[in-house]
C-alpha atoms as a PDB file:
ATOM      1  CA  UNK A   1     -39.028 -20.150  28.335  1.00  0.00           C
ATOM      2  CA  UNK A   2     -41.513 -20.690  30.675  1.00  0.00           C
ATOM      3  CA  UNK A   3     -41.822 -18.642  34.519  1.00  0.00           C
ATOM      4  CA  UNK A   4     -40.398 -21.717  36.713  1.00  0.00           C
ATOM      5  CA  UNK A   5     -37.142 -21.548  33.889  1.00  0.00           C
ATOM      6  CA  UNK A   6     -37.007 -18.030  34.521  1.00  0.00           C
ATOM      7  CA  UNK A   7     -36.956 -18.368  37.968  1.00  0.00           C
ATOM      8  CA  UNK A   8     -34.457 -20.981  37.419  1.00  0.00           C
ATOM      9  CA  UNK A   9     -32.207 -18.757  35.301  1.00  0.00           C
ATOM     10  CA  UNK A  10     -32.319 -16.097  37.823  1.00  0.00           C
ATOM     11  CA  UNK A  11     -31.299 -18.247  40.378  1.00  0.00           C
ATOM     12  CA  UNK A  12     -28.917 -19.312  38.218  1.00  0.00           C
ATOM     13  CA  UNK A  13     -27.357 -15.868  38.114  1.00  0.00           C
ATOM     14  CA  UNK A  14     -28.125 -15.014  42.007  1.00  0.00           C
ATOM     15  CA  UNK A  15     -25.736 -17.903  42.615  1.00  0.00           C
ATOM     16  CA  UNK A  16     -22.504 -15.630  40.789  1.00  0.00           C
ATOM     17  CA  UNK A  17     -24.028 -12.509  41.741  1.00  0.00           C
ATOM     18  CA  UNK A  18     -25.438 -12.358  45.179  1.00  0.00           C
ATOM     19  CA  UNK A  19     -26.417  -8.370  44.598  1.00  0.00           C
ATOM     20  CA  UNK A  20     -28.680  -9.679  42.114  1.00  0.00           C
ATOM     21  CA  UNK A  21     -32.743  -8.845  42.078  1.00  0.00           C
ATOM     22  CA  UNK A  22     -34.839 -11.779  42.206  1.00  0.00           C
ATOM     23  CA  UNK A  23     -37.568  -9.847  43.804  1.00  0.00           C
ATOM     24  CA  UNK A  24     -41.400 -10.953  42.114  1.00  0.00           C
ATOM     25  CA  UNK A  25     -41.520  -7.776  40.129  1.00  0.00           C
ATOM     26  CA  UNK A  26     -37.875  -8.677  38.569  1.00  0.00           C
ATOM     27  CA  UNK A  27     -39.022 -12.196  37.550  1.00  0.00           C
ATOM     28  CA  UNK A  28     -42.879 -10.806  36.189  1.00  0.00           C
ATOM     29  CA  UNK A  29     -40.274  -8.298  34.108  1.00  0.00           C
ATOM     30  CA  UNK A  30     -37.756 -10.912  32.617  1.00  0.00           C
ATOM     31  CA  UNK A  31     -40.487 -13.098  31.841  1.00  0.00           C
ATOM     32  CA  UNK A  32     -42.046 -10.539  30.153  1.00  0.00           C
ATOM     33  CA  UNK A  33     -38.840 -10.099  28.132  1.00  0.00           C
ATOM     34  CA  UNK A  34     -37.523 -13.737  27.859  1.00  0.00           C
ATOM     35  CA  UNK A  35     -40.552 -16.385  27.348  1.00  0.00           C
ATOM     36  CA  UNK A  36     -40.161 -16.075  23.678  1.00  0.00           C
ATOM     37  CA  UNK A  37     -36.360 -17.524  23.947  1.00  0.00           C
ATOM     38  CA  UNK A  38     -35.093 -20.822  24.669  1.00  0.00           C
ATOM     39  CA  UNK A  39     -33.674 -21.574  27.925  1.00  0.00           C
ATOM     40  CA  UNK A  40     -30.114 -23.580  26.446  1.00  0.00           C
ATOM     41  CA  UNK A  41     -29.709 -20.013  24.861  1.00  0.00           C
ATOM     42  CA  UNK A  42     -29.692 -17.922  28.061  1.00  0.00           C
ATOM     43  CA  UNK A  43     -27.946 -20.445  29.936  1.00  0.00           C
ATOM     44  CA  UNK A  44     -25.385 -20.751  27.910  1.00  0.00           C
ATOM     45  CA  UNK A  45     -25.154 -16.803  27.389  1.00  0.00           C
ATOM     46  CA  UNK A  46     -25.019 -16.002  31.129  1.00  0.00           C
ATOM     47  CA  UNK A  47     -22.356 -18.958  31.001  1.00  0.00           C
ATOM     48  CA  UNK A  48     -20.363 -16.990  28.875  1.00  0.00           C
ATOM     49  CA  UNK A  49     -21.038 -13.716  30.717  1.00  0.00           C
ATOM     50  CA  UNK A  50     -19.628 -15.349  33.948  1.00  0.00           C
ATOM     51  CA  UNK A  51     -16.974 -16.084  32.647  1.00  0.00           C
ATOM     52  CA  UNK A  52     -15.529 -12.434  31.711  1.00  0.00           C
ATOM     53  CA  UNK A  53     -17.673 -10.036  34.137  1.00  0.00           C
ATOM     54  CA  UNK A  54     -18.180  -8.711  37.130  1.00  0.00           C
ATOM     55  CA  UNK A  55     -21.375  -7.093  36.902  1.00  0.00           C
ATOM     56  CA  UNK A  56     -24.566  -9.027  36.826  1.00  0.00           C
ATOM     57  CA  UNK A  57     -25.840  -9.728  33.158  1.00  0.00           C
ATOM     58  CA  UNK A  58     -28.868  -7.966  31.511  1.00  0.00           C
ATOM     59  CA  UNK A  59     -31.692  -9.351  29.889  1.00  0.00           C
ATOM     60  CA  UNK A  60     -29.380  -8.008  26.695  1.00  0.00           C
ATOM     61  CA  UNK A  61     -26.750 -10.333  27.453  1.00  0.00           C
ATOM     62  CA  UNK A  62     -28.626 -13.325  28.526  1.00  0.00           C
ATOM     63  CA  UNK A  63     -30.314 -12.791  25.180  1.00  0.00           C
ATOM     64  CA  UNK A  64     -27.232 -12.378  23.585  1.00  0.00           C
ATOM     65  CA  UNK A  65     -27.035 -12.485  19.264  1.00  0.00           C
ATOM     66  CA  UNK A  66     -29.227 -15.657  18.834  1.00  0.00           C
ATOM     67  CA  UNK A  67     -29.273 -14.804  14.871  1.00  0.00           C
ATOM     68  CA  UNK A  68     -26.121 -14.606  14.976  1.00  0.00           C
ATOM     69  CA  UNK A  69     -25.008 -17.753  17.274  1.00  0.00           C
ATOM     70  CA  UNK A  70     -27.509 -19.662  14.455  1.00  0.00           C
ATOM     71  CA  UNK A  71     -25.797 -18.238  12.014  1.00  0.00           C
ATOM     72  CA  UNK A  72     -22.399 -19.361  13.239  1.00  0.00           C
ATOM     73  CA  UNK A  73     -23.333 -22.563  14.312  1.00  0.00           C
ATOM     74  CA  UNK A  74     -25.206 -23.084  10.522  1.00  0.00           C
ATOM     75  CA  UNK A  75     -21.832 -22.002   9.418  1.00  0.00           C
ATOM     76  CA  UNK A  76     -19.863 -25.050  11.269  1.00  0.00           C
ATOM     77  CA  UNK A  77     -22.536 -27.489  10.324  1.00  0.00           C
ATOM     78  CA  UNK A  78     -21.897 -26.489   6.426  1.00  0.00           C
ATOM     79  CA  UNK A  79     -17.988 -26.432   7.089  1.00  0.00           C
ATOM     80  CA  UNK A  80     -17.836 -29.731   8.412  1.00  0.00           C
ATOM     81  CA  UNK A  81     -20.107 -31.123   5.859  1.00  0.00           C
ATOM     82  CA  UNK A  82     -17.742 -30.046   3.283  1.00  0.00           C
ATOM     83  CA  UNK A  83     -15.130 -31.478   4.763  1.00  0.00           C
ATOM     84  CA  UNK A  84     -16.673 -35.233   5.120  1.00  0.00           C
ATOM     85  CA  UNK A  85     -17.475 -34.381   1.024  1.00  0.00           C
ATOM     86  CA  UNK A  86     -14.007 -33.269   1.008  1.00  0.00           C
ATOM     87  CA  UNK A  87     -12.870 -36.287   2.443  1.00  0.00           C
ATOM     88  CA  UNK A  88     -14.975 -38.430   0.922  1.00  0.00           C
ATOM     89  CA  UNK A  89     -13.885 -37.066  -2.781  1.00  0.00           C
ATOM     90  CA  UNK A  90     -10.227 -37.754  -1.588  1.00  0.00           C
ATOM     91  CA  UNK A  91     -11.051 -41.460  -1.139  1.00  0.00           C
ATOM     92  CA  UNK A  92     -12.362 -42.045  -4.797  1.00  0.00           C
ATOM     93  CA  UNK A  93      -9.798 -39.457  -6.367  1.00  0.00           C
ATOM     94  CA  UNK A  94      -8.416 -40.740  -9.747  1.00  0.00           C
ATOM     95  CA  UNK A  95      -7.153 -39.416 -12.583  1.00  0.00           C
ATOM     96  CA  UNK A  96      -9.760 -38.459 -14.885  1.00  0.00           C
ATOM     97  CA  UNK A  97      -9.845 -40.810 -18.661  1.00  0.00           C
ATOM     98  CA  UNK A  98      -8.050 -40.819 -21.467  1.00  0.00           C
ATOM     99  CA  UNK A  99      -8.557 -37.540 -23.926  1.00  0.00           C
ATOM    100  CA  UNK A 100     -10.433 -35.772 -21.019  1.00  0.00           C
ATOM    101  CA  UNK A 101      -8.642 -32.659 -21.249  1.00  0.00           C
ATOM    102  CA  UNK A 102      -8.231 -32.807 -24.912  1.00  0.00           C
ATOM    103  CA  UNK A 103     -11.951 -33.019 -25.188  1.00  0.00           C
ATOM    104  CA  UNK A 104     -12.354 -29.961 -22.877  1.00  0.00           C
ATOM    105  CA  UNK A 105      -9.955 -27.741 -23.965  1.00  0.00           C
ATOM    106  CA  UNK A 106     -11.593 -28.218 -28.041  1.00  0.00           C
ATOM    107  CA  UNK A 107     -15.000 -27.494 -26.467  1.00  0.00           C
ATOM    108  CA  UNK A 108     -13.523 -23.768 -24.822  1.00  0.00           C
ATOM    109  CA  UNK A 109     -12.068 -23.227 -27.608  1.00  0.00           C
ATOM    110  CA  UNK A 110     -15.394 -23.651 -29.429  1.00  0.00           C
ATOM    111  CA  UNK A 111     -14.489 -26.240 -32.113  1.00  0.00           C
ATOM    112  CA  UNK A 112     -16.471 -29.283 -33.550  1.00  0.00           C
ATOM    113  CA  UNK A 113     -15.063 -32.331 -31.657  1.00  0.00           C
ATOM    114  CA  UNK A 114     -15.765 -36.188 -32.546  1.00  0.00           C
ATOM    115  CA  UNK A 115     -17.064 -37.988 -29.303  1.00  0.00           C
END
């Protein structure tokens, strides 16, 4: 995040939270804290913080987990990728061919098969 989207952000939260600091020193100080993280993040973290406080959120909470809201949101990406296989698999389900299983269960039980 660059200073003019930390201004923004701040601004951003002044809006909710009229009490809140958006003195020079306050935006040299969350700069200093927030240019390494993305401004989408801390938008949508202070978002979520309006949503279910009162008090003003912390350069904690507009940081939030980002590991962790990757991790989740690498998580949905492989769930619903499973599902389109999933759904894929269902389209070309059929039974599998004659002597299949046969075939299998002589090979767990370790014996000489003909193919």
């Amino acid at each position: 995040m660059n200073r003019a989207e930390v201004i923004d952000l701040m601004i951003e939260i002044k809006e909710e939270y009229p009490t809140f600091d958006v003195s020079e020193e306050e935006i040299e100080r969350h700069y200093k804290r927030l240019k390494d993280f993305p401004l989408a993040a801390a938008l949508k973290n202070v978002d979520d913080h309006v949503k279910t406080n009162k008090y003003f959120p912390k350069i904690s909470d507009i940081r939030g987990c980002l590991g962790d809201q990757l991790d989740s949101q690498r998580s949905k990406e492989q769930a619903a990728a499973h599902e389109a296989n999933m759904n894929e698999w269902a389209k070309i389900d059929s039974p599998p061919p004659d002597g299949y299983w046969e075939t299998m269960r002589t090979r767990l039980r370790g014996e000489q098969f003909d193919s």
